[in-house]
Protein backbone atom coordinates (compact mmCIF):
# COMPACT_ATOMS: atom_id res chain seq x y z
CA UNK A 1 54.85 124.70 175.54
CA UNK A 2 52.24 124.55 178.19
CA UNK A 3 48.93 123.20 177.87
CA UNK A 4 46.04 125.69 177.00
CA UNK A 5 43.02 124.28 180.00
CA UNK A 6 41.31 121.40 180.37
CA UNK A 7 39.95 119.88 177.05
CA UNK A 8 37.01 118.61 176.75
CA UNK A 9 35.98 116.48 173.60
CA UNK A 10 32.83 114.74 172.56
CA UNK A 11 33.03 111.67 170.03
CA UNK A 12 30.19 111.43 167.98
CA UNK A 13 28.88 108.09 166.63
CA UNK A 14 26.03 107.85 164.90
CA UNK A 15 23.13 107.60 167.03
CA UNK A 16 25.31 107.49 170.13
CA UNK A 17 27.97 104.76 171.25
CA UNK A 18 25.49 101.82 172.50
CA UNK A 19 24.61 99.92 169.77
CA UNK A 20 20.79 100.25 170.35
CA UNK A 21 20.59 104.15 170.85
CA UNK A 22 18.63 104.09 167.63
CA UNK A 23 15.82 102.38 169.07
CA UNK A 24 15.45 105.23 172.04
CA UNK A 25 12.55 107.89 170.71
CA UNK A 26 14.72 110.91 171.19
CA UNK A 27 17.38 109.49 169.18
CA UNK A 28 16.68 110.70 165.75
CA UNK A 29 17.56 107.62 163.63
CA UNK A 30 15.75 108.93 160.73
CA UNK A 31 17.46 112.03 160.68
CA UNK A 32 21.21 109.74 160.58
CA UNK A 33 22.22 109.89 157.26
CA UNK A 34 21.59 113.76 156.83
CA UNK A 35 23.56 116.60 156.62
CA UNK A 36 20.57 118.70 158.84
CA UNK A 37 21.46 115.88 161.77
CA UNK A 38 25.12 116.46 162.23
CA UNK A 39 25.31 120.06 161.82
CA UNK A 40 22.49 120.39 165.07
CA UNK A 41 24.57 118.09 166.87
CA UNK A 42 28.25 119.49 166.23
CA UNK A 43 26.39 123.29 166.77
CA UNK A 44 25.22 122.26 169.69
CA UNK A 45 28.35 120.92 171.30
CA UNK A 46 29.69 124.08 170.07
CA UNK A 47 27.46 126.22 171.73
CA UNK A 48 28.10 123.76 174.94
CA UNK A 49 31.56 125.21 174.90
CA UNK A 50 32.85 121.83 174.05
CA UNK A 51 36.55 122.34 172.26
CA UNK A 52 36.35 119.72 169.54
CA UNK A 53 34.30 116.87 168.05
CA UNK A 54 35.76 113.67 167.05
CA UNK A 55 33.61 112.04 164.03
CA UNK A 56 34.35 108.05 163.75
CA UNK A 57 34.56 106.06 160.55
CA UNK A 58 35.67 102.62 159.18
CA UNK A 59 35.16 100.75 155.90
CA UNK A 60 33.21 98.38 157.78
CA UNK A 61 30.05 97.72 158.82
CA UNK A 62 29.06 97.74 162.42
CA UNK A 63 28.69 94.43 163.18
CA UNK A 64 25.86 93.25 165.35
CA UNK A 65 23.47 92.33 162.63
CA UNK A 66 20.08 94.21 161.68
CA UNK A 67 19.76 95.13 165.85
CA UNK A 68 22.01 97.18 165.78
CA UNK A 69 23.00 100.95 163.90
CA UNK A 70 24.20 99.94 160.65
CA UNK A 71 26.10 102.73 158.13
CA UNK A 72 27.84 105.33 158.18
CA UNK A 73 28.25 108.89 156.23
CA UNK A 74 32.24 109.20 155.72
CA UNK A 75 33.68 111.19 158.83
CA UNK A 76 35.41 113.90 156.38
CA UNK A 77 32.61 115.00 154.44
CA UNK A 78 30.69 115.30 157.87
CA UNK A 79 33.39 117.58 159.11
CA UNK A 80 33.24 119.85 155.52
CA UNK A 81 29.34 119.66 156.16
CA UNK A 82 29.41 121.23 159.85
CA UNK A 83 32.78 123.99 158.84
CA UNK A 84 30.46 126.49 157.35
CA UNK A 85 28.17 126.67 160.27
CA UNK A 86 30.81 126.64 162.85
CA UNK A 87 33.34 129.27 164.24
CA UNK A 88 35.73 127.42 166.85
CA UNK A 89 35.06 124.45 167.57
CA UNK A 90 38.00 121.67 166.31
CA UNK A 91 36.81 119.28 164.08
CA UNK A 92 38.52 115.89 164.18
CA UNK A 93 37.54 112.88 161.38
CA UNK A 94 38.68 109.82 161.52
CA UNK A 95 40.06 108.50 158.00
CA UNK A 96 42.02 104.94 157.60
CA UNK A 97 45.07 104.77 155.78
CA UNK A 98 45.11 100.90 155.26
CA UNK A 99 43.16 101.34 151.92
CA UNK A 100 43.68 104.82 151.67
CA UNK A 101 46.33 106.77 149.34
CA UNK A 102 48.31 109.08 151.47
CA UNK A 103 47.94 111.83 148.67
CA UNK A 104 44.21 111.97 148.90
CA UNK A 105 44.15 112.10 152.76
CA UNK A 106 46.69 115.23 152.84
CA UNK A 107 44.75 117.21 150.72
CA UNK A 108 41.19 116.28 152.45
CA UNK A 109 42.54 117.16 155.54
CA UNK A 110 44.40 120.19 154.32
CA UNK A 111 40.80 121.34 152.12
CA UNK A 112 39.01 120.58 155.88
CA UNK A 113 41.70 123.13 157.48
CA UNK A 114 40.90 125.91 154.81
CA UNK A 115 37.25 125.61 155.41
CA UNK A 116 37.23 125.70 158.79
CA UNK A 117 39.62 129.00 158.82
CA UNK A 118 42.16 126.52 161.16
CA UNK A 119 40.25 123.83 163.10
CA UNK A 120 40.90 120.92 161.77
CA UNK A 121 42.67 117.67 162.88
CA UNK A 122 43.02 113.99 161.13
CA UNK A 123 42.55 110.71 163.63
CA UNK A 124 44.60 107.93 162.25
CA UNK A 125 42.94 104.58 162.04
CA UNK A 126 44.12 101.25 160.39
CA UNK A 127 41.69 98.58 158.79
CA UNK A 128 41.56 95.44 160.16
CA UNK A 129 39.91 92.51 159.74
CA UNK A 130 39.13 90.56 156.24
CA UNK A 131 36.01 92.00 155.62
CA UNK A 132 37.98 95.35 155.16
CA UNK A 133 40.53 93.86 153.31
CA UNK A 134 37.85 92.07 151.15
CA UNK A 135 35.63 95.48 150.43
CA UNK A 136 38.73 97.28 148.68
CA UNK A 137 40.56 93.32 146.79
CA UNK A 138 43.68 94.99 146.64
CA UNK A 139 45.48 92.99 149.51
CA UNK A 140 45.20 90.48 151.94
CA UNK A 141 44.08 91.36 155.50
CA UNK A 142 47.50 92.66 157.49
CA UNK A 143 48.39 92.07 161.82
CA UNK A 144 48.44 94.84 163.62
CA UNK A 145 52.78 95.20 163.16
CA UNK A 146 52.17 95.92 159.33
CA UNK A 147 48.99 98.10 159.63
CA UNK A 148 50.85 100.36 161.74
CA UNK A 149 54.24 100.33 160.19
CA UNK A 150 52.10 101.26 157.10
CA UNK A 151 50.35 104.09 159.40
CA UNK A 152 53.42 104.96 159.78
CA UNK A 153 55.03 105.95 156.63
CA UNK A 154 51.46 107.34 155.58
CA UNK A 155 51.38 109.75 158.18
CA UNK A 156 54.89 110.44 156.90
CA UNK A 157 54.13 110.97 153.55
CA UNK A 158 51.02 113.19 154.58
CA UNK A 159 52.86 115.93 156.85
CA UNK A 160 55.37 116.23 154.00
CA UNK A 161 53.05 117.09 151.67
CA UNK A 162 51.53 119.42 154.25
CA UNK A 163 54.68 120.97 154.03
CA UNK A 164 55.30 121.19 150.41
CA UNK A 165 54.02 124.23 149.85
CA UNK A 166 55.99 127.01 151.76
CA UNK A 167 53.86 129.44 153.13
CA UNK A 168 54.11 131.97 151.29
CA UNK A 169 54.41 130.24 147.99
CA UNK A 170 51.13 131.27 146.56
CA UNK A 171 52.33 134.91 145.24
CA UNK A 172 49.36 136.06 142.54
CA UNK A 173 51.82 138.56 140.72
CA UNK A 174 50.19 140.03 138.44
CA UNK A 175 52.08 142.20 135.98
CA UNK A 176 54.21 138.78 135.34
CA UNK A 177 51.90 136.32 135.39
CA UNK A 178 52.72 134.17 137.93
CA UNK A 179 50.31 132.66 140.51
CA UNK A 180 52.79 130.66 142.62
CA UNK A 181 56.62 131.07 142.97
CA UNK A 182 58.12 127.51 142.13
CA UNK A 183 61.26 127.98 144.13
CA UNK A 184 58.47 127.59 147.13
CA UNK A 185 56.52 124.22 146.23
CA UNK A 186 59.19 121.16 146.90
CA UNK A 187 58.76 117.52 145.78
CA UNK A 188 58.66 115.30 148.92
CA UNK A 189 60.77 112.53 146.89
CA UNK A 190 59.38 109.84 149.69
CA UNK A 191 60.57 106.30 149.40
CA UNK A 192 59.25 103.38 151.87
CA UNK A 193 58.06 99.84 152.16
CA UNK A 194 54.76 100.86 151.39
CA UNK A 195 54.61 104.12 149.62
CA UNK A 196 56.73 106.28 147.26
CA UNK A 197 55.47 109.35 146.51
CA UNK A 198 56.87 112.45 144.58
CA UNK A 199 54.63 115.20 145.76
CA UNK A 200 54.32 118.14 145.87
CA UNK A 201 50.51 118.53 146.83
CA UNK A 202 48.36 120.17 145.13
CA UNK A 203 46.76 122.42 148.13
CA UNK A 204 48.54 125.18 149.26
CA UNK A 205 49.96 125.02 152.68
CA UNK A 206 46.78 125.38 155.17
CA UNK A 207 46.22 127.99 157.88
CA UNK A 208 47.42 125.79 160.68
CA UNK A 209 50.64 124.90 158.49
CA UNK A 210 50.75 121.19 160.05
CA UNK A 211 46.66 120.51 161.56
CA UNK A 212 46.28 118.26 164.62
CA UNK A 213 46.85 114.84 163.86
CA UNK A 214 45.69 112.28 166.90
CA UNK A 215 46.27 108.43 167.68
CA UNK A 216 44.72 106.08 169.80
CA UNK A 217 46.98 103.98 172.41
CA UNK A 218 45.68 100.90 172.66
CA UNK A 219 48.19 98.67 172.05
CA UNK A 220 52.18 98.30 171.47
CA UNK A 221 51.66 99.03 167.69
CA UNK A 222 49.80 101.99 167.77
CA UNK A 223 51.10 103.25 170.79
CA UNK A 224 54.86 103.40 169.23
CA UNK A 225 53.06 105.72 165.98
CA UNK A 226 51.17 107.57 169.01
CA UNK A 227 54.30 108.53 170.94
CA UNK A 228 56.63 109.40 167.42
CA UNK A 229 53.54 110.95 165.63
CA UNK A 230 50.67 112.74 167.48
CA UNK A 231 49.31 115.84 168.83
CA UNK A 232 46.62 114.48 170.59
CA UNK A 233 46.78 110.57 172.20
CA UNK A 234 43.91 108.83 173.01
CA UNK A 235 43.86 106.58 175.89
CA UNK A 236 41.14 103.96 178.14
CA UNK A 237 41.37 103.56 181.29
CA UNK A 238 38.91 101.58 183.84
CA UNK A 239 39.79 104.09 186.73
CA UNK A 240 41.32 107.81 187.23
CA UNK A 241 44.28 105.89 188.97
CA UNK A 242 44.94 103.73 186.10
CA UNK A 243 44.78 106.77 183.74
CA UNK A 244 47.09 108.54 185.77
CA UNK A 245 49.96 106.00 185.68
CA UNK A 246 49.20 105.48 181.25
CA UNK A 247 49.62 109.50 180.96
CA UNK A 248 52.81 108.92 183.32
CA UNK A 249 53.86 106.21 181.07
CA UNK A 250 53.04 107.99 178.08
CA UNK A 251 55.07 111.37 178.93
CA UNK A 252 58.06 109.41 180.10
CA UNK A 253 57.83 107.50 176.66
CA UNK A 254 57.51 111.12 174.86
CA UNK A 255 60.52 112.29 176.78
CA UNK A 256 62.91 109.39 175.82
CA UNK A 257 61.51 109.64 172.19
CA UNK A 258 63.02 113.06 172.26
CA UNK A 259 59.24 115.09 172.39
CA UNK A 260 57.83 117.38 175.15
CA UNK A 261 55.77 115.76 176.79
CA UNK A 262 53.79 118.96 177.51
CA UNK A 263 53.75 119.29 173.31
CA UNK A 264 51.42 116.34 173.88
CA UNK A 265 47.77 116.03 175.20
CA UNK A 266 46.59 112.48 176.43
CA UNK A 267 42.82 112.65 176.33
CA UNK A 268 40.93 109.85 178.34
CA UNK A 269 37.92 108.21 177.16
CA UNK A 270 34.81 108.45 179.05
CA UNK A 271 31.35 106.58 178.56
CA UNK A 272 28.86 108.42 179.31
CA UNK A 273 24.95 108.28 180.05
CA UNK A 274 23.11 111.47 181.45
CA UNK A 275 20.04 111.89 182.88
CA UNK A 276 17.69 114.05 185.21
CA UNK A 277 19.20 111.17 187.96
CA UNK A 278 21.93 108.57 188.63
CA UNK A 279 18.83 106.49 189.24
CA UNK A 280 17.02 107.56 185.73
CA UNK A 281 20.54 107.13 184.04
CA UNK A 282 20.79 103.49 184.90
CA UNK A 283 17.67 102.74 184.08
CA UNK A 284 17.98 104.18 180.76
CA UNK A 285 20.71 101.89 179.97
CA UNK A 286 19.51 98.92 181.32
CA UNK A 287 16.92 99.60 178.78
CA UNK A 288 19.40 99.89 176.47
CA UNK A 289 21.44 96.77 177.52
CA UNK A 290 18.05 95.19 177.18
CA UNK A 291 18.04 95.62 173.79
CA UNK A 292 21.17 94.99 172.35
CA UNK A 293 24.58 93.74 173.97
CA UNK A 294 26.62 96.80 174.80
CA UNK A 295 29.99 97.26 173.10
CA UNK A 296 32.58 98.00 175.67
CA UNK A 297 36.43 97.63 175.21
CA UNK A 298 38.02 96.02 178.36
CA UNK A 299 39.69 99.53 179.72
CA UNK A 300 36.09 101.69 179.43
CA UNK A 301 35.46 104.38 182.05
CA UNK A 302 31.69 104.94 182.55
CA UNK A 303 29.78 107.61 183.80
CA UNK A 304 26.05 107.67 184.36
CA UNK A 305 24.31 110.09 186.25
CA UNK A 306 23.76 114.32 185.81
CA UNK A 307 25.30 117.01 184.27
CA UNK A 308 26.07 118.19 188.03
CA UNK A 309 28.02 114.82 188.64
CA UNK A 310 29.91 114.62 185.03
CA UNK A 311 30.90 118.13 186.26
CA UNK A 312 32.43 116.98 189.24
CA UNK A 313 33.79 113.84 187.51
CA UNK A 314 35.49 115.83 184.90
CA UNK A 315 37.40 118.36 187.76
CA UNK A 316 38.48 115.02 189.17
CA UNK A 317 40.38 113.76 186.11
CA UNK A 318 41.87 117.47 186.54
CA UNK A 319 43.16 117.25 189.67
CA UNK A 320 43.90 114.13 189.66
CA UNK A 321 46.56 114.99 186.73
CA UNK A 322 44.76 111.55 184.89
CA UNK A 323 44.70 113.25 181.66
CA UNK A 324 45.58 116.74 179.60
CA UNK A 325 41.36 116.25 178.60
CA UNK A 326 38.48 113.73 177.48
CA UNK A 327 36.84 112.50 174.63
CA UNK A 328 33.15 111.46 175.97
CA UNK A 329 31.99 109.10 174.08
CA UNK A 330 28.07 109.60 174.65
CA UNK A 331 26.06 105.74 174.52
CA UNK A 332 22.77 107.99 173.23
CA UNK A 333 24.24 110.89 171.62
CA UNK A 334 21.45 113.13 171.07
CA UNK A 335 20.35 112.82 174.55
CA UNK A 336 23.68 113.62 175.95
CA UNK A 337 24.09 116.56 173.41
CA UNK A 338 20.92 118.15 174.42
CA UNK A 339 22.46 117.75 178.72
CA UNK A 340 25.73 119.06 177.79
CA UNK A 341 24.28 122.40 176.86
CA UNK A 342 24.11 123.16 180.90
CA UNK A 343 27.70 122.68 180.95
CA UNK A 344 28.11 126.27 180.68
CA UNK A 345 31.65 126.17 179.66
CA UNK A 346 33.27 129.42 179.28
CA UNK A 347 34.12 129.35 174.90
CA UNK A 348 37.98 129.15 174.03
CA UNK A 349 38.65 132.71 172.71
CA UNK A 350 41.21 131.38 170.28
CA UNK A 351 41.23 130.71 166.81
CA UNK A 352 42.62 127.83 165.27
CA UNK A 353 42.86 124.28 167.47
CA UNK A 354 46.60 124.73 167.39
CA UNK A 355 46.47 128.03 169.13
CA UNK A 356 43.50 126.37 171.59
CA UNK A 357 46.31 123.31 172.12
CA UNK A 358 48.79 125.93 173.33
CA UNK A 359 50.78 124.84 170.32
CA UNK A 360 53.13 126.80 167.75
CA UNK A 361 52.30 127.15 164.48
CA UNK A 362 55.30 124.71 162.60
CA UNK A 363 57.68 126.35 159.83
CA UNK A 364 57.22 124.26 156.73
CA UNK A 365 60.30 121.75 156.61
CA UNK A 366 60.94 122.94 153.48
CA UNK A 367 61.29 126.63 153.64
CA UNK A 368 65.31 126.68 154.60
CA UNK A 369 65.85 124.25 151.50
CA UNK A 370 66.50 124.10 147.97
CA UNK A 371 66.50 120.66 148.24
CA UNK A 372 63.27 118.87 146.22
CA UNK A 373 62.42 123.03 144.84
CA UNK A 374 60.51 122.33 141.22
CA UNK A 375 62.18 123.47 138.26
């Protein structure tokens, strides 16, 4: 199925991406852990004509000690918080599954995709690290092979029980007395290294049937889950031409896996910094820098300058066929929120992200089968 435009993302973390934004006056710090502070934010990149907003979260702390923007609000009750006072715009938390029972993600995601009327999408992260492993004292700390294997079967487990419920199993007939038609929920009957799970859910199958579910591709772990598992795969890149030959990589990789590729967007990360000027930009971070040691992955594309030049930037990655879309990740947030509202980007007139992906809505697994049917 072909791709539905250019997508354009924003990430938002806390404050914004550098791990001083806090300390910039506009930055709002003492508005963070509010509900008032995320809905301006995710309304404004809505109003910017931004397609989705990806919301971060871990079960660790930042590290960087007290400089830095410590805490966090969990990423899924941020997303419920902004659904009400949003129309179109995809909302995309992040929610680990290292710690996490597979049960309770499906039916926070699928509760997030009934109160958003369609827009919602679940970012699979792992948990690494001892302090993680520490916080929760239910296992030791795991290498990146095991996380993801676990990822894995959790993100199995999940889209089954998004699919437990046939669509039309909820039936509210009246003169008998039944609310749902049995023969339509399914157990899931799920058996694997890490999980076993009966099912069925307890939500009834959402409006987007199956919502978005996205990966980073950082490494060979993930990047296996990525190509078997996601809608949307994220990617880093330190220049258009590198991104270019990952999303060539990436849709050869879907091909042999047996996916279209063009079932698939790769969205490319992008830094960004704006400003009246290029010149104003760099100062700002310098600043910035000056404060606190920037946290930059080894693959980070940057942008600092106008709304005029992330403009051109952005029809470069287009042409350039370097990605399907970005994610910019914003190192003050606010700042860049309040810029982006000059993007004047024409508003998606679709509904639900699937339909704004260009992608089908799926046909419960379920529906042809008697198999798993409750009695």
């Amino acid at each position: 199925m072909a791709h539905s435009g250019f997508f354009l993302a924003v990430e938002m973390a806390g404050t914004g991406a550098h791990p001083a934004s806090w300390r910039r006056a506009d930055s709002r710090a003492e508005d963070l852990f509010t509900g008032q502070y995320w809905v301006d934010l995710v309304v404004a990149a809505e109003r910017a004509g931004l397609d989705a907003v990806f919301l971060p979260d871990s079960f660790g702390v930042q590290p960087g000690g007290p400089g830095v923007t410590r805490g966090r609000l969990d990423a899924v009750a941020i997303a419920a918080r902004v659904a009400a006072v949003t129309q179109r715009i995809g909302l995309v938390p992040q929610a680990p599954v290292t710690h996490t029972e597979p049960f309770h993600l499906a039916k926070a995601i699928q509760s997030l995709d009934f109160a958003t009327l369609g827009r919602a999408g679940w970012e699979v992260t792992v948990s690494e690290g001892d302090e993680q492993a520490r916080a929760f004292g239910r296992k030791p700390a795991q290498d990146a092979a095991s996380l993801w294997h676990e990822a894995d079967e959790a993100i199995e487990v999940v889209t089954r029980l998004w699919d437990s419920w046939e669509d039309d199993a909820e039936i509210r007939d009246a003169p008998t007395g039944r609310f749902i038609d049995r023969d339509k929920l399914h157990y899931i009957d799920f058996t694997g290294d890490n999980f076993a799970v009966k099912g069925p859910s307890i939500t009834p199958r959402s409006p987007q049937g199956q919502p978005i579910v996205a990966v980073r591709a950082d490494g060979a772990a993930d990047t296996a889950i990525a190509l078997h598992r996601a809608d949307l795969i994220r990617i880093g890149a330190p220049d258009l031409d590198a991104a270019r030959a990952r999303r060539g990589e990436l849709r050869s990789a879907l091909a042999a896996a047996g996916r279209d590729p063009d079932s698939v967007h790769i969205l490319l990360d992008l830094d960004v910094h704006l400003a009246d000027s290029a010149d104003t930009a760099a100062a700002e971070l310098r600043t910035l820098d000056g404060w606190a040691d920037p946290v930059t992955g080894p693959t980070a594309l940057r942008h600092l300058g106008t709304i005029e030049t992330l403009r051109e930037l952005l029809a470069a990655v287009d042409g350039a066929a370097a990605a399907d879309g970005v994610v910019l990740r914003p190192l003050a947030l606010p700042a860049a929120v309040r810029a982006l509202s000059a993007l004047d980007r024409k508003p998606p007139s679709t509904t639900t992200f699937r339909d704004r992906l260009g992608l089908a809505r799926p046909a419960s697994r379920y529906a042809t089968s008697t198999e798993g049917t409750l009695s």
